[in-house]
N, C-alpha and C. Protein backbone atom coordinates (compact mmCIF):
# COMPACT_ATOMS: atom_id res chain seq x y z
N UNK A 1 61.18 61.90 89.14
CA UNK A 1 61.88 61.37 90.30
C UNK A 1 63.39 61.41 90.10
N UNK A 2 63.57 61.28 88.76
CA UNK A 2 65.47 61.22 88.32
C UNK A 2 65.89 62.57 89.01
N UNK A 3 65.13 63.80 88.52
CA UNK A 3 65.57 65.49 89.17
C UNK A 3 65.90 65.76 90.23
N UNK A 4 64.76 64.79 91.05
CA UNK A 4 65.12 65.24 92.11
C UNK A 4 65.92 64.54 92.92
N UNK A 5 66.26 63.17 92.50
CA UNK A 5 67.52 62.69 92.90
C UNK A 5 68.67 63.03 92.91
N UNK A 6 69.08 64.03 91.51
CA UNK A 6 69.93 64.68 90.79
C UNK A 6 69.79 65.88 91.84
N UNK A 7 68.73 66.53 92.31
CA UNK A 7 68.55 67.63 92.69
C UNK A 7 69.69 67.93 94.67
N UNK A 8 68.75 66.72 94.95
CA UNK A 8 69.11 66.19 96.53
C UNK A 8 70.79 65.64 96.40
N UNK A 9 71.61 64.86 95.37
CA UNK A 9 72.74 64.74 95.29
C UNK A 9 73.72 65.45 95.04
N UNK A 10 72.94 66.92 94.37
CA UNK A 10 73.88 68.16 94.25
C UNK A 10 74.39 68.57 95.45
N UNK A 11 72.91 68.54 96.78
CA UNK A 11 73.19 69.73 97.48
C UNK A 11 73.74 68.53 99.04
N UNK A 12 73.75 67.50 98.53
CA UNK A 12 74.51 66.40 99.36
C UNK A 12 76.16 66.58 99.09
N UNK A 13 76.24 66.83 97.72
CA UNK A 13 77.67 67.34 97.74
C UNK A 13 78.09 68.47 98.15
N UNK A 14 77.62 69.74 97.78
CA UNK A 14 77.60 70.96 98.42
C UNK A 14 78.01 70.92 100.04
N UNK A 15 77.12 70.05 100.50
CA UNK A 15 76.83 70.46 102.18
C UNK A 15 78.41 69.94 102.34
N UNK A 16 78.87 68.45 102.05
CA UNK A 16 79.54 68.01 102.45
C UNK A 16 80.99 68.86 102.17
N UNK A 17 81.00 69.71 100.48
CA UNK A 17 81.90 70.04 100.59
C UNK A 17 82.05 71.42 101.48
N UNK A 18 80.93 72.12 101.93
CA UNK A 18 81.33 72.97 102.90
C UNK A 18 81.65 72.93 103.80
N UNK A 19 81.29 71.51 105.09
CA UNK A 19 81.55 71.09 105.85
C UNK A 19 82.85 70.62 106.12
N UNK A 20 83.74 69.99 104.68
CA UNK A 20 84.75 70.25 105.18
C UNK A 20 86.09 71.52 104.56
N UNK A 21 85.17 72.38 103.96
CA UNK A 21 86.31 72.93 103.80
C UNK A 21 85.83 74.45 105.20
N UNK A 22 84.90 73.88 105.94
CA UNK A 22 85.03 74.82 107.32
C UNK A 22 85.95 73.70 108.30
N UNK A 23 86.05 72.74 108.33
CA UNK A 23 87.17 72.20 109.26
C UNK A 23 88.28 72.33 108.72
N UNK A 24 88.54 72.15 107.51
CA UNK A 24 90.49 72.64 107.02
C UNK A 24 90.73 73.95 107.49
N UNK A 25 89.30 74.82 106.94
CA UNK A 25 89.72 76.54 107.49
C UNK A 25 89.70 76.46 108.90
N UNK A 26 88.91 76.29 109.53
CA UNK A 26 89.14 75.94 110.80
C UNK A 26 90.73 75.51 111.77
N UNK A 27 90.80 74.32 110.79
CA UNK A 27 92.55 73.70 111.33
C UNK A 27 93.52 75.13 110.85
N UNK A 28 93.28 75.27 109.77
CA UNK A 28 94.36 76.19 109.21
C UNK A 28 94.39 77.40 110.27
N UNK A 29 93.48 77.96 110.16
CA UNK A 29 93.32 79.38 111.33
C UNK A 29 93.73 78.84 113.05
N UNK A 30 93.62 77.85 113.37
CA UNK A 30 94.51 77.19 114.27
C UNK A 30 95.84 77.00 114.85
N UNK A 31 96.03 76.83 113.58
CA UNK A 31 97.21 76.41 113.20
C UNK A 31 98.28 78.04 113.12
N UNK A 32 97.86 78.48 112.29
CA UNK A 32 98.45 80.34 112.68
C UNK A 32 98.13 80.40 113.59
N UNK A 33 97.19 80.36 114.51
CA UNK A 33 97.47 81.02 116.08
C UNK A 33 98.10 80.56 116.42
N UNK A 34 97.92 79.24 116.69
CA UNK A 34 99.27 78.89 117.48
C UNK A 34 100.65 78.97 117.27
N UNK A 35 101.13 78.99 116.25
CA UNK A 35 102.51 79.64 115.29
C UNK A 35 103.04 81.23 116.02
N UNK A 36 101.16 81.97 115.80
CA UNK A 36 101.57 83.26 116.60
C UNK A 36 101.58 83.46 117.84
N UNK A 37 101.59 82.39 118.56
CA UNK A 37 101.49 82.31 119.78
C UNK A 37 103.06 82.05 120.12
N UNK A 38 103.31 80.72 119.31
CA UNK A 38 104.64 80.39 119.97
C UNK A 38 105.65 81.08 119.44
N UNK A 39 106.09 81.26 117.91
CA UNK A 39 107.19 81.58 117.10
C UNK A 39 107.21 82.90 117.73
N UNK A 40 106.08 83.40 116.98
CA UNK A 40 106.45 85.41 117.15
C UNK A 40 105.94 86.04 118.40
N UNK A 41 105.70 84.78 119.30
CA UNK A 41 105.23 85.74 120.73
C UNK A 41 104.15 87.00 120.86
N UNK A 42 103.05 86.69 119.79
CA UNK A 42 101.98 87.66 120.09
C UNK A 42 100.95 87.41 121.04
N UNK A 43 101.12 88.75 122.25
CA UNK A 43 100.46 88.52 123.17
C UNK A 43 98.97 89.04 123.12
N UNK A 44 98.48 89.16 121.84
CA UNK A 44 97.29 89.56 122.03
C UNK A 44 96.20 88.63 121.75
N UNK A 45 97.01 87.20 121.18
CA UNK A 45 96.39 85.66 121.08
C UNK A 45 96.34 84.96 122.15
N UNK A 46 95.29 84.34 122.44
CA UNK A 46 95.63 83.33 123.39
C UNK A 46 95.15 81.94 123.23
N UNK A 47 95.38 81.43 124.09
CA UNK A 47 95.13 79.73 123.26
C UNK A 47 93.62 79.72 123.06
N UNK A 48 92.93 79.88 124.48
CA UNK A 48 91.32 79.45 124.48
C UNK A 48 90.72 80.30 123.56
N UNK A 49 91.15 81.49 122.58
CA UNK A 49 90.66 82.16 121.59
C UNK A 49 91.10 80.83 120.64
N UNK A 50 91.82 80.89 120.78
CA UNK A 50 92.31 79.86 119.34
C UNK A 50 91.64 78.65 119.72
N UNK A 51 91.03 77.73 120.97
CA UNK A 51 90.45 76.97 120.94
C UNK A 51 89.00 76.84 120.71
N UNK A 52 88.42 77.86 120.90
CA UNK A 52 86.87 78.36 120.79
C UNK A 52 86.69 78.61 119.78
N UNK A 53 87.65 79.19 118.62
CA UNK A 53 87.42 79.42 117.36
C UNK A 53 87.69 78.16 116.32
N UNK A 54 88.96 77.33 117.03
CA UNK A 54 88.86 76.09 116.06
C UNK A 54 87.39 75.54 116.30
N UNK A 55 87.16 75.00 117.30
CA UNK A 55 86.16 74.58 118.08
C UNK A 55 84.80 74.58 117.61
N UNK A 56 84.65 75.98 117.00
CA UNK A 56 83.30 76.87 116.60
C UNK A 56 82.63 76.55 115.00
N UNK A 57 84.34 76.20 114.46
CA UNK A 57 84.90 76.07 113.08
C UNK A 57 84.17 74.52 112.67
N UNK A 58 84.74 73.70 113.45
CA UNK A 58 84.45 72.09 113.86
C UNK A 58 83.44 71.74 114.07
N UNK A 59 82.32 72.20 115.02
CA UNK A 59 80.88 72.30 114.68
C UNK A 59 80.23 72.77 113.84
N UNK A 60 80.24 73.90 113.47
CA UNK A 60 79.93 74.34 112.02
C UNK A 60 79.86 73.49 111.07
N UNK A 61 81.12 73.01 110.64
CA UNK A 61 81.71 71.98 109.87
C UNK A 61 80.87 70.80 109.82
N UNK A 62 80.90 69.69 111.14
CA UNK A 62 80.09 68.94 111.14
C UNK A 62 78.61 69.06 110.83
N UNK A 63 77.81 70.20 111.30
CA UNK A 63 76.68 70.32 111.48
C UNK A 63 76.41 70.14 109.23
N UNK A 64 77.21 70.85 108.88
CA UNK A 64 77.06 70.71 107.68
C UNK A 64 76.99 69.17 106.62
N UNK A 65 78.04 68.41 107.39
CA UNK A 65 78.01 67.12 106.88
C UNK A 65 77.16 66.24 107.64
N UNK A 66 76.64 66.43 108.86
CA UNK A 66 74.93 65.89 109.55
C UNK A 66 74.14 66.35 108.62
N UNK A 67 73.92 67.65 107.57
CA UNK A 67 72.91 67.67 107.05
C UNK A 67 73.22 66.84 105.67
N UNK A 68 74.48 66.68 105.14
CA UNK A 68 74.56 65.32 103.72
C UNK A 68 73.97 64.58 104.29
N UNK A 69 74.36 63.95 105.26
CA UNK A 69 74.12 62.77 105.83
C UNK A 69 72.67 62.67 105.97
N UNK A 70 71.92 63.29 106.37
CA UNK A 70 70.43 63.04 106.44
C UNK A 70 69.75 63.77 104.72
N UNK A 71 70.13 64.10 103.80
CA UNK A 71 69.89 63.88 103.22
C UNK A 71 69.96 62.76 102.24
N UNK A 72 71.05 62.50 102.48
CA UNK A 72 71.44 60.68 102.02
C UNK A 72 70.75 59.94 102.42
N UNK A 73 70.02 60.16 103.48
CA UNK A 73 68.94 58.73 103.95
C UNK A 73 67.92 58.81 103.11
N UNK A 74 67.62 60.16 102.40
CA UNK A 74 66.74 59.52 101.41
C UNK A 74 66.52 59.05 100.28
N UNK A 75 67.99 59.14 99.93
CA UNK A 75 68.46 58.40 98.84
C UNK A 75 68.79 56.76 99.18
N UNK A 76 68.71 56.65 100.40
CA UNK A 76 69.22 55.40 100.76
C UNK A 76 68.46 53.60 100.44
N UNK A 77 69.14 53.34 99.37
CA UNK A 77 67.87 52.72 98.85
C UNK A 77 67.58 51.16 99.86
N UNK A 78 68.60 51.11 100.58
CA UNK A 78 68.38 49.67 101.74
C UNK A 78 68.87 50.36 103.34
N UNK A 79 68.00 48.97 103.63
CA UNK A 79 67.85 49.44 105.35
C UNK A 79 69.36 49.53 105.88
N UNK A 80 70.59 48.49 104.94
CA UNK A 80 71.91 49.01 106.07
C UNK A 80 72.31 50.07 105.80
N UNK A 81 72.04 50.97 104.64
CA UNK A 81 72.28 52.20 104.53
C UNK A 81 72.16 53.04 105.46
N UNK A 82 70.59 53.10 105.48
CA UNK A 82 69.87 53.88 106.45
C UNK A 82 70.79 53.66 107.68
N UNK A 83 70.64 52.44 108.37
CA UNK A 83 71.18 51.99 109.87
C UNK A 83 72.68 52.55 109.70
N UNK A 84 73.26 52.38 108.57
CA UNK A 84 74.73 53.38 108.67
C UNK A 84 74.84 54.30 108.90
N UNK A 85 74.28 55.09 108.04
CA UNK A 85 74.20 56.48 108.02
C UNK A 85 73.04 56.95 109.16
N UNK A 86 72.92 56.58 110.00
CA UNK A 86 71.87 56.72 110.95
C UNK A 86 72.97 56.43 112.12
N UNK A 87 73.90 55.52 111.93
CA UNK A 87 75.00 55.88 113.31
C UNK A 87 76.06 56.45 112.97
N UNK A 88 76.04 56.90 111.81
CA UNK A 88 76.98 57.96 111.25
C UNK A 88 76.52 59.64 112.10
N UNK A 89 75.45 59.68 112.22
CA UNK A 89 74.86 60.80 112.29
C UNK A 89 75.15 60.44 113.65
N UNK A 90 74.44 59.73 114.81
CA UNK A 90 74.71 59.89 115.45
C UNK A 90 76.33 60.06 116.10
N UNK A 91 76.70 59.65 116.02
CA UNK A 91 78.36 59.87 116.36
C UNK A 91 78.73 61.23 116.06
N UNK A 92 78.46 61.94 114.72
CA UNK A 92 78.51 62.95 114.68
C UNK A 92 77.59 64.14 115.57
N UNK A 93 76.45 63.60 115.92
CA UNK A 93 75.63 64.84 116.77
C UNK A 93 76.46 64.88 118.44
N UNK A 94 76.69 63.31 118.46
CA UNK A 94 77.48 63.31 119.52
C UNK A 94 78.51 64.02 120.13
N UNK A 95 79.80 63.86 118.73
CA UNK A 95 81.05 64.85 118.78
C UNK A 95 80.80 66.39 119.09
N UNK A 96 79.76 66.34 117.90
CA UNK A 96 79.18 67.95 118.11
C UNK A 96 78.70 68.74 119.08
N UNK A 97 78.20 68.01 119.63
CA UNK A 97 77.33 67.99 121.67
C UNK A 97 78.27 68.47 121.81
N UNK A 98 79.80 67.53 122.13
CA UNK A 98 80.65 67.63 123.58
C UNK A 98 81.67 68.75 122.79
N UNK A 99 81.37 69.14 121.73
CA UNK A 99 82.61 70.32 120.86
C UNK A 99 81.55 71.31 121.32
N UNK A 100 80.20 71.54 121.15
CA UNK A 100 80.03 73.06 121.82
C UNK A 100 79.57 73.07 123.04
N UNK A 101 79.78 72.00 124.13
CA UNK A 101 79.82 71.85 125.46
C UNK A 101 81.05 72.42 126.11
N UNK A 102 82.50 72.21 125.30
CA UNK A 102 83.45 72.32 125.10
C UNK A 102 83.79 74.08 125.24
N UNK A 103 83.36 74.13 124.13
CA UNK A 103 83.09 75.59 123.53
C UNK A 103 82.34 76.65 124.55
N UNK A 104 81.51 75.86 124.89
CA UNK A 104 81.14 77.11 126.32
C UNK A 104 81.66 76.73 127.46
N UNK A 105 82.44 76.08 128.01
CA UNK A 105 82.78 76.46 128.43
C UNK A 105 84.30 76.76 128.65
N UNK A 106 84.71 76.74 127.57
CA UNK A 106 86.18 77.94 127.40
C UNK A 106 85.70 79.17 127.59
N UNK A 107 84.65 79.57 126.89
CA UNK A 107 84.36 80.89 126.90
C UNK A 107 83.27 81.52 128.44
N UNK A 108 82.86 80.94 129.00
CA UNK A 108 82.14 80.86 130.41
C UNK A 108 83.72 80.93 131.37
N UNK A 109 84.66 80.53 130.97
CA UNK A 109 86.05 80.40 131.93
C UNK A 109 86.76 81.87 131.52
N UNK A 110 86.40 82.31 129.94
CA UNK A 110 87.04 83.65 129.60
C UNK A 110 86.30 84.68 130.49
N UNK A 111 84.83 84.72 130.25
CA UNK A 111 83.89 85.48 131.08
C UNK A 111 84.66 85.63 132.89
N UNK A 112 84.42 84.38 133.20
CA UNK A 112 84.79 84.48 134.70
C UNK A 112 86.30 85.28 134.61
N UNK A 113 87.34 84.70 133.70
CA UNK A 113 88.34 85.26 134.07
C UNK A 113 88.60 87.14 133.89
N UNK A 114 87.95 87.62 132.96
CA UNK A 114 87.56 89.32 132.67
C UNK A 114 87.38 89.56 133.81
N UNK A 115 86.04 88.59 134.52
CA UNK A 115 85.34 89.50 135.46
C UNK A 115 86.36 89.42 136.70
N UNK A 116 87.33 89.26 137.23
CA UNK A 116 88.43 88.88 137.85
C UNK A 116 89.08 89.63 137.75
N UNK A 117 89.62 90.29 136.98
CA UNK A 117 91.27 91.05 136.62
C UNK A 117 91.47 92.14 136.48
């Protein structure tokens, strides 16, 4: 039972640390677009690219630390744990909803706008 505690806390760290090092990459790649947007005036960026991709980055991200998080519940050795990390999660599935609700439709507004021009 120690292993696999050991086992499940490895990949609780793992998740979490991928999760956020896809939201720093995320911010960071953001963060240059918009730089190349404003400073050097490249017109082949545009914001809702740069928002759909932070955006894309940010769910990703989360979805990764929803899965620590539910693996932590089974490490969770008392019920306020659980109930924490149980509205931890939710809040996070939440954010995540309205980030790729978000997400389509920037890109449902790119669609319409192609088909336009």
């Amino acid at each position: 039972m120690e292993y696999l505690t050991w086992f499940i806390s490895i990949f609780i760290l793992i998740f979490e640390l991928m999760g956020a090092i896809m939201i720093v990459y995320g911010g960071v790649r953001a963060a240059i677009g918009v730089v190349l947007i404003e400073v050097i005036h490249r017109t082949n960026i545009y914001y809702n690219t740069v928002r759909i991709d932070f955006t894309n980055k940010l769910i990703f991200g989360l979805e990764f630390i929803i899965a620590a998080d539910v693996l932590a519940t089974i490490l969770a050795p008392s019920i306020e744990d659980v109930l924490l990390l149980g509205a931890i999660v939710a809040i996070r599935t939440v954010l995540s909803h309205f980030l790729l609700k978000e997400a389509t439709d920037y890109t449902m507004n790119d669609v319409f706008l192609l088909k336009n021009e």
